[in-house]
N, C-alpha and C. Protein backbone atom coordinates (compact mmCIF):
# COMPACT_ATOMS: atom_id res chain seq x y z
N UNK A 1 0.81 -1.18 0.00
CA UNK A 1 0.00 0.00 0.00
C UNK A 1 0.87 1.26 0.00
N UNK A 2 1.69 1.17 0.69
CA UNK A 2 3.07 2.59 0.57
C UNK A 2 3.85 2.62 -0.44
N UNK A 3 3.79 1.33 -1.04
CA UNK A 3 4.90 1.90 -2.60
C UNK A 3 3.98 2.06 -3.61
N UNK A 4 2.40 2.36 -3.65
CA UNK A 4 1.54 2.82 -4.24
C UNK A 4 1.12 4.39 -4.44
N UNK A 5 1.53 4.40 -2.95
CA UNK A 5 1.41 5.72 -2.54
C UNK A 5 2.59 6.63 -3.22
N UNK A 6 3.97 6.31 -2.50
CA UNK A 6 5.03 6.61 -3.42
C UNK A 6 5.05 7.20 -4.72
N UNK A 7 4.38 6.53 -5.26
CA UNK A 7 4.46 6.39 -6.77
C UNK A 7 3.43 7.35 -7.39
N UNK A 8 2.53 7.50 -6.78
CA UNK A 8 1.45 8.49 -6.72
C UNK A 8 2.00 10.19 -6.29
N UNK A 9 2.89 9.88 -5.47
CA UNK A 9 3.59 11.46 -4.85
C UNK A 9 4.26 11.54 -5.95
N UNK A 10 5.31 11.08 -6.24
CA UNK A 10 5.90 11.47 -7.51
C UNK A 10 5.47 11.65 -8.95
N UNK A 11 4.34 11.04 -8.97
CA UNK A 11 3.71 11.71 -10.20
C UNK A 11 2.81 12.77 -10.64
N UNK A 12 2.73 13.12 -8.90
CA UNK A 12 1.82 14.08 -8.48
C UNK A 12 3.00 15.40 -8.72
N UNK A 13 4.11 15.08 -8.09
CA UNK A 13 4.66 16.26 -8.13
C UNK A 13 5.77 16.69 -9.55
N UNK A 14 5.40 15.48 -10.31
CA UNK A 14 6.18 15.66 -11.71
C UNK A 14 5.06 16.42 -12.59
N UNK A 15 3.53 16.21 -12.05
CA UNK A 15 2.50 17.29 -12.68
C UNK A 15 2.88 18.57 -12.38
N UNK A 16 2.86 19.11 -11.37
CA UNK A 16 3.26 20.16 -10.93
C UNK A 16 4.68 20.66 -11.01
N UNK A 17 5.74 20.03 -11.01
CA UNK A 17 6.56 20.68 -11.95
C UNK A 17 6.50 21.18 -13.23
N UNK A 18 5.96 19.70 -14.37
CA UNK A 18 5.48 20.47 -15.68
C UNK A 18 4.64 21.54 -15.41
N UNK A 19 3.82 21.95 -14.83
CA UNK A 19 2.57 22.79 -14.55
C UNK A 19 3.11 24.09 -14.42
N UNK A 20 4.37 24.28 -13.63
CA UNK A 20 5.18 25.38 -13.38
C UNK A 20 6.04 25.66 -14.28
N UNK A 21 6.41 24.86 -14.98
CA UNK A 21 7.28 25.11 -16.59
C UNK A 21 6.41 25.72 -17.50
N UNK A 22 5.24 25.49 -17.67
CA UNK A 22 4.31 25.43 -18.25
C UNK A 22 3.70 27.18 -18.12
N UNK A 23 3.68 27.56 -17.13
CA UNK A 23 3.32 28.70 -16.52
C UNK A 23 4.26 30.32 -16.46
N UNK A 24 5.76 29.71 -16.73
CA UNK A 24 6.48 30.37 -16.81
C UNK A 24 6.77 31.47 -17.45
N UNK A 25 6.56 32.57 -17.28
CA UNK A 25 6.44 33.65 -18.21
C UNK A 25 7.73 34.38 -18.32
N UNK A 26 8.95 33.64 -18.39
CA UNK A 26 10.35 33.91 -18.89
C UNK A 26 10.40 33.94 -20.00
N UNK A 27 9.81 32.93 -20.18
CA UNK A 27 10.07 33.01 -22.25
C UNK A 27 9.93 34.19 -22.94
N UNK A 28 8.44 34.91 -22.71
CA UNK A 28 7.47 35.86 -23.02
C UNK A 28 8.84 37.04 -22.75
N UNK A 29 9.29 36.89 -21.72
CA UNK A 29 10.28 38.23 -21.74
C UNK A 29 11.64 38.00 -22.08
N UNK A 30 11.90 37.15 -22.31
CA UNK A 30 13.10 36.47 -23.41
C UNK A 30 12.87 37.34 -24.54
N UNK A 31 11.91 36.12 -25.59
CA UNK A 31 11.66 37.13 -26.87
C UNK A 31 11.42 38.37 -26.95
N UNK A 32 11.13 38.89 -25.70
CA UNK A 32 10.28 40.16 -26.17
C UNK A 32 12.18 41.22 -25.96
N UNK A 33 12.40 40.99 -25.11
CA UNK A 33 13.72 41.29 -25.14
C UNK A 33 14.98 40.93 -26.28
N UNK A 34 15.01 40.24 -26.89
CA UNK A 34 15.55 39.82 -28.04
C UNK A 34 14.50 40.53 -29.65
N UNK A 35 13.25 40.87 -29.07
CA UNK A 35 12.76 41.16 -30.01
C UNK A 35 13.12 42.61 -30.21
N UNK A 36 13.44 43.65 -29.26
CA UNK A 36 13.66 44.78 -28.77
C UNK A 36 15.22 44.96 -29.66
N UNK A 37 15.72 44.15 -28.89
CA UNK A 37 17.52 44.44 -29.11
C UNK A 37 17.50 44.04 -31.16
N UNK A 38 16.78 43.29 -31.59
CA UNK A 38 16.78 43.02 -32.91
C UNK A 38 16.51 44.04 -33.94
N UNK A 39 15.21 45.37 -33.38
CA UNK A 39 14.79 46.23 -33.45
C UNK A 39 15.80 47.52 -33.73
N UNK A 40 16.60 47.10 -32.37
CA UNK A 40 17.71 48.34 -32.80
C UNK A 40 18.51 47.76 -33.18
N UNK A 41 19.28 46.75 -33.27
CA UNK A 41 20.36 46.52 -34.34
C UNK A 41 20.04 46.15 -35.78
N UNK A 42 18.74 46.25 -36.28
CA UNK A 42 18.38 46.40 -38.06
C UNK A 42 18.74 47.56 -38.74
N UNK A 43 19.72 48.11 -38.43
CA UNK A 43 19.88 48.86 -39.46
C UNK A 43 21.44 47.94 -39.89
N UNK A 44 22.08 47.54 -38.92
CA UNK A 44 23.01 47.06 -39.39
C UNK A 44 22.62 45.30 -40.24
N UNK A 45 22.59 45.51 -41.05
CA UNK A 45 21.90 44.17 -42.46
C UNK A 45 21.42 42.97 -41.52
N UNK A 46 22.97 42.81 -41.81
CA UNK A 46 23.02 41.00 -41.35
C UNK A 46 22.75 40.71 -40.04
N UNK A 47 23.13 41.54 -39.17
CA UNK A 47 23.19 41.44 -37.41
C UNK A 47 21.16 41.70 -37.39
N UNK A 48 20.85 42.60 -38.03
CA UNK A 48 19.66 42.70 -38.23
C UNK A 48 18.48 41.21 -38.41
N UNK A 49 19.11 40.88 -39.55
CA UNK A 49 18.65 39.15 -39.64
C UNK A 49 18.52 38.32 -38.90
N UNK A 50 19.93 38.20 -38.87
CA UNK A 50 19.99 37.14 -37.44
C UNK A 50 19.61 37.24 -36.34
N UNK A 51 19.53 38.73 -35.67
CA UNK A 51 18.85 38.57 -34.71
C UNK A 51 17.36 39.22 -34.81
N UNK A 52 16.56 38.86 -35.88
CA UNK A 52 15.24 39.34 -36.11
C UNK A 52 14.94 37.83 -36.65
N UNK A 53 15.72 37.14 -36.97
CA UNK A 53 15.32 35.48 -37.12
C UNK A 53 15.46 35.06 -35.88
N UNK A 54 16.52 35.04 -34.45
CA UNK A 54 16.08 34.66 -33.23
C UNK A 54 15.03 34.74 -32.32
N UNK A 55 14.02 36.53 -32.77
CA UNK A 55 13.25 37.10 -32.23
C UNK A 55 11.95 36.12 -32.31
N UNK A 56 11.84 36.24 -34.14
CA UNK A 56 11.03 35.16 -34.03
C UNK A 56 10.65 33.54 -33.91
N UNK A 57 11.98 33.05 -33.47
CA UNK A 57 11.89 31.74 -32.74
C UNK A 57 12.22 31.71 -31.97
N UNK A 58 11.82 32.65 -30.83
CA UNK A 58 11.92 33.07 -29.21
C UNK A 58 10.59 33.06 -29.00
N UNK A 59 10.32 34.09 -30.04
CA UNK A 59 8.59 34.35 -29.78
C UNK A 59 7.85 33.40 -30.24
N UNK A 60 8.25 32.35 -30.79
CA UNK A 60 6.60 31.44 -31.69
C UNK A 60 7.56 30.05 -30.67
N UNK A 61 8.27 29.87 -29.60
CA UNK A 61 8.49 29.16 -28.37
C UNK A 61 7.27 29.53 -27.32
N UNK A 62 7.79 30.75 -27.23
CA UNK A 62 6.40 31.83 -26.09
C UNK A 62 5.13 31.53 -26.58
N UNK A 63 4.95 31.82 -27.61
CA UNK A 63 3.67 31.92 -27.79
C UNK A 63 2.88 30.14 -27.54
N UNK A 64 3.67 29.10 -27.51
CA UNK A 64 3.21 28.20 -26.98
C UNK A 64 3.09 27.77 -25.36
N UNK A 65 3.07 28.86 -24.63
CA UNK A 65 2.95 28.86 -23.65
C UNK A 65 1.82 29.95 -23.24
N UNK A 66 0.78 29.53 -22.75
CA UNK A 66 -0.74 30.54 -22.55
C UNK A 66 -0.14 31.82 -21.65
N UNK A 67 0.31 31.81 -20.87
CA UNK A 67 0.82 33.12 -20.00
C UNK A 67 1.57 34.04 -20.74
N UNK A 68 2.85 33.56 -21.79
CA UNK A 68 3.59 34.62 -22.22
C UNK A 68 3.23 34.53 -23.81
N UNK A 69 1.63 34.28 -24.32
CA UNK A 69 1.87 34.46 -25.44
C UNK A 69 1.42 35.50 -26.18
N UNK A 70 1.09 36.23 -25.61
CA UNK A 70 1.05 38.39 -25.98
C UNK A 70 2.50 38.51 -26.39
N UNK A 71 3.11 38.65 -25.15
CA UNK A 71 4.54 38.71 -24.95
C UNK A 71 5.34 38.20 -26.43
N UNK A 72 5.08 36.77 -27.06
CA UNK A 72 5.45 36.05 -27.88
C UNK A 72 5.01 36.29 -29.21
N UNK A 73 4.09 37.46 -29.20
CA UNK A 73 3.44 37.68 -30.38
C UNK A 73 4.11 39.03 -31.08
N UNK A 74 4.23 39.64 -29.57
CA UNK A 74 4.78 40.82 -29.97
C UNK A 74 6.21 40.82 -30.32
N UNK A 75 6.94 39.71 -29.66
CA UNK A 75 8.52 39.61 -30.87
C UNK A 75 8.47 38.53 -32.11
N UNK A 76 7.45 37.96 -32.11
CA UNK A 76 7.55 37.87 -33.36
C UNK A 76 7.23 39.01 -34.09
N UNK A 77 6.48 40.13 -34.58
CA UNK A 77 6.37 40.92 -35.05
C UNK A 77 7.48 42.02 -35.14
N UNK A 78 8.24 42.11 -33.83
CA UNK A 78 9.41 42.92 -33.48
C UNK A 78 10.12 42.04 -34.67
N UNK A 79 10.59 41.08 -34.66
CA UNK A 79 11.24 40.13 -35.28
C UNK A 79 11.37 40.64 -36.86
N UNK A 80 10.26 40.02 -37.38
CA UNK A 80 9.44 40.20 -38.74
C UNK A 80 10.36 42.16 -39.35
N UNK A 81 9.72 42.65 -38.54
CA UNK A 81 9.55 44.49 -38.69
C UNK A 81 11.47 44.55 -38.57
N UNK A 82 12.30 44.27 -37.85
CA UNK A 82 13.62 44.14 -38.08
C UNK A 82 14.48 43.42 -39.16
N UNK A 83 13.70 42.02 -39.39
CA UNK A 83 14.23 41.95 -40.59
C UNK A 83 13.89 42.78 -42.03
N UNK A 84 12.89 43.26 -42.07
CA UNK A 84 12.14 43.94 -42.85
C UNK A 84 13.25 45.12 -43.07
N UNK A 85 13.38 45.70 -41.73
CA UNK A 85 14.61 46.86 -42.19
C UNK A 85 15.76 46.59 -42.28
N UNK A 86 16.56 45.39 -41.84
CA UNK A 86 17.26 44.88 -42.24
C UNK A 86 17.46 44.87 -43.80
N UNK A 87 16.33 44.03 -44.46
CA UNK A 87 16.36 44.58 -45.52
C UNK A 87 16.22 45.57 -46.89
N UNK A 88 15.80 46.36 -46.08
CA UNK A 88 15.24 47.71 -46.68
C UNK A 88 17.55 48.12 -46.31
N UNK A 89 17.82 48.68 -45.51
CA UNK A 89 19.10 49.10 -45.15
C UNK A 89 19.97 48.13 -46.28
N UNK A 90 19.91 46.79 -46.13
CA UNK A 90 20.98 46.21 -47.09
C UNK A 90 20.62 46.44 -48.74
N UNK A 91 19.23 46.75 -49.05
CA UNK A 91 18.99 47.15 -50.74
C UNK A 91 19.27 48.93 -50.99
N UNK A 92 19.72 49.96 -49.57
CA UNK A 92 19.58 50.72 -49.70
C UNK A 92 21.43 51.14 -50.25
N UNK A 93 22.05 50.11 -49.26
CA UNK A 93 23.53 50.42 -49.22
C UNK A 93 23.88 49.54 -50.88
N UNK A 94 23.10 48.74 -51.06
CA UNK A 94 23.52 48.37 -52.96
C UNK A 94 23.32 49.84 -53.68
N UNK A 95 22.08 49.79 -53.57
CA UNK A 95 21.98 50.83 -54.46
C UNK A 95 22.70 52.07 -54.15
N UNK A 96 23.12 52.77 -52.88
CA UNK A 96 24.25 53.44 -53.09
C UNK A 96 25.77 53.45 -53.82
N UNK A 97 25.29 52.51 -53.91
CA UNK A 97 27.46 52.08 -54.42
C UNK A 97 27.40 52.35 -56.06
């Protein structure tokens, strides 16, 4: 009857760990912070890219999580809008030359 029980506590409290992973609204300010810093470094091309391609697979992580997925929506879009000038800045510096 006690190694039933056992076995029951620990699966009880492996719910509630996932439950608290699950709940975590780090992510949400991860991306949104990476979505930010991506924002201001698009003017420079490539640094622009890459980190406006991290933004948005920071944010579409978040956004699978119900608590931070505002948070996750909004760097993906941060994301998106940086690479965007990213590339607007790298067709601007061709056509200068």
């Amino acid at each position: 009857m006690s190694s039933d029980n056992t076995v029951a506590d620990r699966l009880l409290d492996d719910a509630r760990k996932k439950t608290a992973r699950q709940e975590n609204p780090s992510t949400g300010k991860v991306a949104l912070i990476v979505g930010v810093i991506a924002l201001l470094v698009s003017p420079v091309s490539i640094l622009g890219w890459i980190v406006g391609t991290a933004a948005v697979v920071t944010g579409a992580m978040a956004v699978k999580h119900p608590t931070a997925a505002k948070k996750g929506k909004i760097a993906i879009g941060l994301g998106v809008a940086a690479i965007l000038i990213g590339i607007f800045f790298f067709t601007l510096n061709i056509a200068m030359r």
